[in-house]
Protein backbone atom coordinates (compact mmCIF):
# COMPACT_ATOMS: atom_id res chain seq x y z
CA UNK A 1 102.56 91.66 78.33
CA UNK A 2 105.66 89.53 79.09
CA UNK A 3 106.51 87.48 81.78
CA UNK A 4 109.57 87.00 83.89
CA UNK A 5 109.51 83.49 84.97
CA UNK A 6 112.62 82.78 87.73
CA UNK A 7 113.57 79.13 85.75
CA UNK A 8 112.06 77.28 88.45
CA UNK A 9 111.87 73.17 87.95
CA UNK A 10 107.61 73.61 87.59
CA UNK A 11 105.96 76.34 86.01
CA UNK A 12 104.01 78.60 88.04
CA UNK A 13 101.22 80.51 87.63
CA UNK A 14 102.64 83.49 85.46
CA UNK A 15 101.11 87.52 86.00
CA UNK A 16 99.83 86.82 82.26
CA UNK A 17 97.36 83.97 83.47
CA UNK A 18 96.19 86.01 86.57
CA UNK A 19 95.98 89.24 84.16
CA UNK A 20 93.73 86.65 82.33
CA UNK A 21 91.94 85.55 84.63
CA UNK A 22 91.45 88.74 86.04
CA UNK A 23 89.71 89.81 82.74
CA UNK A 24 87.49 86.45 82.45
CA UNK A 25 85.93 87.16 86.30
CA UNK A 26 85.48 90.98 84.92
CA UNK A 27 83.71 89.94 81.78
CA UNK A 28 81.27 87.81 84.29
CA UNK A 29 81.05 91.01 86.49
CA UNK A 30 82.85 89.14 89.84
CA UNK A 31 84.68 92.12 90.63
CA UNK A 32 85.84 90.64 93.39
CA UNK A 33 88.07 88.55 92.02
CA UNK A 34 88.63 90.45 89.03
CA UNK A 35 90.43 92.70 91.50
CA UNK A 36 92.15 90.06 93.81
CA UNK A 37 93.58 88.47 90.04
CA UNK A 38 94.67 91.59 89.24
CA UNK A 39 96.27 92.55 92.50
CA UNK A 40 97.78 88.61 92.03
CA UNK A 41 99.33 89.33 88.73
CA UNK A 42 101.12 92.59 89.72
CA UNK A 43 102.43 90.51 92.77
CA UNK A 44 103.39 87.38 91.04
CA UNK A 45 105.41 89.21 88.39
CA UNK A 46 107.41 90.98 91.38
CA UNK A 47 108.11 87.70 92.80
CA UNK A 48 109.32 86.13 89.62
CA UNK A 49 110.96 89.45 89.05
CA UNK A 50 113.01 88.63 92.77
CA UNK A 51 113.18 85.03 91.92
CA UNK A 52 115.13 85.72 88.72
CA UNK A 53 117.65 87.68 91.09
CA UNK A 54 117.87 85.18 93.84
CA UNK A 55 115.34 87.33 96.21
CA UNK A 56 112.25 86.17 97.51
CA UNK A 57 109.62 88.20 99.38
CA UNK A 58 106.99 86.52 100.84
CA UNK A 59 105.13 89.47 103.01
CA UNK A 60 103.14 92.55 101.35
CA UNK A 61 104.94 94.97 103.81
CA UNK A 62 108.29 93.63 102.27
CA UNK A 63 107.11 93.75 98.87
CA UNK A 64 105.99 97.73 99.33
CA UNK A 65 109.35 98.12 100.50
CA UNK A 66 110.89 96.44 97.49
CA UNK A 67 108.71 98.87 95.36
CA UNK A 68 110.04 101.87 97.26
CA UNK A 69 113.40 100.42 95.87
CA UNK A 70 112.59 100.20 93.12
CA UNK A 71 111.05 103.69 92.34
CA UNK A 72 114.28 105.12 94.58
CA UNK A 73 117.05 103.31 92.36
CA UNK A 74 115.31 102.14 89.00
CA UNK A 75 113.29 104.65 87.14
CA UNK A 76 113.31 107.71 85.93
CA UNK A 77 110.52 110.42 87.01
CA UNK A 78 108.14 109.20 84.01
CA UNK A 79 108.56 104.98 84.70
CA UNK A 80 108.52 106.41 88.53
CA UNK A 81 105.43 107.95 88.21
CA UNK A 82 104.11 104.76 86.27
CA UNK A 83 105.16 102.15 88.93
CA UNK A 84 104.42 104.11 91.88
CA UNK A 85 100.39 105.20 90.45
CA UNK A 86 100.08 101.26 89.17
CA UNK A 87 101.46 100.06 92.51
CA UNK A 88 98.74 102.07 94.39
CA UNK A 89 96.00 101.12 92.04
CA UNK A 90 96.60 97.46 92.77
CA UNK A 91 97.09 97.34 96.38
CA UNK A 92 93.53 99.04 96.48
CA UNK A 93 92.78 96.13 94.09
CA UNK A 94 93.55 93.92 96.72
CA UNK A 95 92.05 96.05 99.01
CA UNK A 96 88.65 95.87 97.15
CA UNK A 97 88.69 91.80 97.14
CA UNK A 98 88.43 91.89 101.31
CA UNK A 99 85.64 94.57 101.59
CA UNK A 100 84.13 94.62 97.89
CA UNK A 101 83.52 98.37 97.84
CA UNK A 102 84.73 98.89 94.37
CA UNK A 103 82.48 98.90 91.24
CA UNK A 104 83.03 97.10 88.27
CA UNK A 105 84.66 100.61 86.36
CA UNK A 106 87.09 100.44 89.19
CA UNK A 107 87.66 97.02 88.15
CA UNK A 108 88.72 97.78 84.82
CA UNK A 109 90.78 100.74 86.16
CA UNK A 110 92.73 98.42 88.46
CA UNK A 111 93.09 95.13 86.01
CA UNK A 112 95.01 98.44 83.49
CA UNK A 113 97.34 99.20 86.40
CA UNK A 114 98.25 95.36 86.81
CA UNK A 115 99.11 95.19 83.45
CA UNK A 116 101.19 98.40 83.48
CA UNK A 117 102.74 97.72 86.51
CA UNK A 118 103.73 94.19 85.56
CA UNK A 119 104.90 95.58 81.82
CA UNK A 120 107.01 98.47 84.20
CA UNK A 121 108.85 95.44 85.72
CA UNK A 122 109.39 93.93 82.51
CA UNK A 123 110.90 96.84 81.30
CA UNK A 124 113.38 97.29 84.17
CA UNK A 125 114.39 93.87 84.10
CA UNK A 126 114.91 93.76 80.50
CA UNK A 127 117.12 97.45 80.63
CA UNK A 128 118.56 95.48 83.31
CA UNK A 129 118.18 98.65 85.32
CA UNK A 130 117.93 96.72 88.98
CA UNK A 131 121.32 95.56 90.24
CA UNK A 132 121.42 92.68 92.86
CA UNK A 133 123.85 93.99 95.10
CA UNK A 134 122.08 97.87 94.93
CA UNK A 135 119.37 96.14 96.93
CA UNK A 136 121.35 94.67 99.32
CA UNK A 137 123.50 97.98 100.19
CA UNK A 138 119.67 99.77 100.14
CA UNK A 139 118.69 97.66 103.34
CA UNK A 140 121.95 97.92 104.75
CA UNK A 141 122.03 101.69 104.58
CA UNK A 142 120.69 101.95 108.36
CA UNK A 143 119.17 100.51 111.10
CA UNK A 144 115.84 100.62 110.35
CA UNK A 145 116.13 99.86 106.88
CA UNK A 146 118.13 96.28 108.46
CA UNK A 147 115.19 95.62 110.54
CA UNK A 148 112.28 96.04 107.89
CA UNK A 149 114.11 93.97 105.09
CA UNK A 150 115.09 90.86 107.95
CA UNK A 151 112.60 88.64 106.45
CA UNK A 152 113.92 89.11 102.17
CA UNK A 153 115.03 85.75 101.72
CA UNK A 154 118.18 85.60 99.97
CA UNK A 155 119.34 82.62 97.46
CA UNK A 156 123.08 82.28 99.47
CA UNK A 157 125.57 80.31 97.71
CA UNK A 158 128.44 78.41 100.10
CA UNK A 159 131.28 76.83 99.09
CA UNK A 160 131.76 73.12 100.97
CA UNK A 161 134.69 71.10 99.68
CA UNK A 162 134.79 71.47 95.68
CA UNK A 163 130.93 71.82 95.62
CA UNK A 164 128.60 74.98 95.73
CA UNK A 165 125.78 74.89 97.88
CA UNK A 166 122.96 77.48 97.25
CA UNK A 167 120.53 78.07 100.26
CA UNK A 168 117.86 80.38 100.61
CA UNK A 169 118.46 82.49 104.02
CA UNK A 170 116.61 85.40 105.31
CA UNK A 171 118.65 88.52 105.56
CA UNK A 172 118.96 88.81 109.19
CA UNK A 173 120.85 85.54 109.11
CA UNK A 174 123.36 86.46 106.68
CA UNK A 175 124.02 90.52 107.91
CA UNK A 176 124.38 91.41 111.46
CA UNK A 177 123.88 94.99 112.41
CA UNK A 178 127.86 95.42 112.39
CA UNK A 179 127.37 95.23 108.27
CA UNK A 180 125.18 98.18 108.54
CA UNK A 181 126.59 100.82 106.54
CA UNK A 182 125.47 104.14 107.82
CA UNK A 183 125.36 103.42 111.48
């Protein structure tokens, strides 16, 4: 598996060291955090995935949303069907580290689907298959759509005197419902 790390000034804990260390708490049956590791390295290589755009999502509800997105705009039916049944598996992943109801087979199950979900992100960044700005028309395309993306934080570049000034800004402070584009 292959990271996408955003070029950030200190290097952050990658999906490959979580995918690791979701394996090492496995191998010393902690299922628990086996699963939450796993569940960490499928969302960490998302968010370096948005980082390397100039997006950041910092909520799960925002991230499933991205997901949707991404299985809307970026696959085709077989990398659909691979993003959307890895996505699952880990959010049960995480799921299992609050209530612990999974068994260590499940485990195993769900530390396969972060890898193949975070190797399905590699792949559509690398086939350069996500465009910036086909994100930014997707929660623009109606109200509601507007409303549940407010909080995606947005790397904004401004121009003051000769010098360009990049900010991150949520959404919501950047569109107004008047940039919506199916009213």
């Amino acid at each position: 598996m292959r990271d996408i790390v955003a070029g950030l000034d200190k290097v952050p804990a990658t999906a490959q060291l979580l995918l690791y260390s979701s394996i090492s708490h496995y191998e010393s049956d902690d299922g628990v955090m086996a699963a939450d590791a796993a569940w960490l390295a499928g969302s960490r290589q998302l968010r370096n995935f948005l980082l390397y755009y100039g997006f950041e999502a910092d909520d799960h509800k925002l991230k499933k949303l991205i997901v949707g997105f991404l299985l809307h705009c970026c696959t085709d039916k077989a990398l659909e069907e691979k993003l959307s049944s890895s996505w699952d598996s880990i959010e049960t992943a995480h799921s299992n580290s609050y209530d612990d109801y999974g068994g260590l087979e499940k485990v195993r199950a769900w530390i396969y689907s972060a890898e193949t979900f975070c190797n399905t992100i590699q792949y559509i960044h690398e086939k350069k298959l996500f465009k910036r700005e086909d994100l930014l028309k997707w929660a623009l395309r109606s109200k509601q759509k507007f409303k549940e993306f407010q909080k995606l934080k947005i790397l904004h570049e401004e121009y003051k005197d000769v010098e360009i000034i990049k900010t991150w800004k949520e959404l919501k402070d950047i569109y107004t419902e008047n940039d919506i584009i199916n009213k």
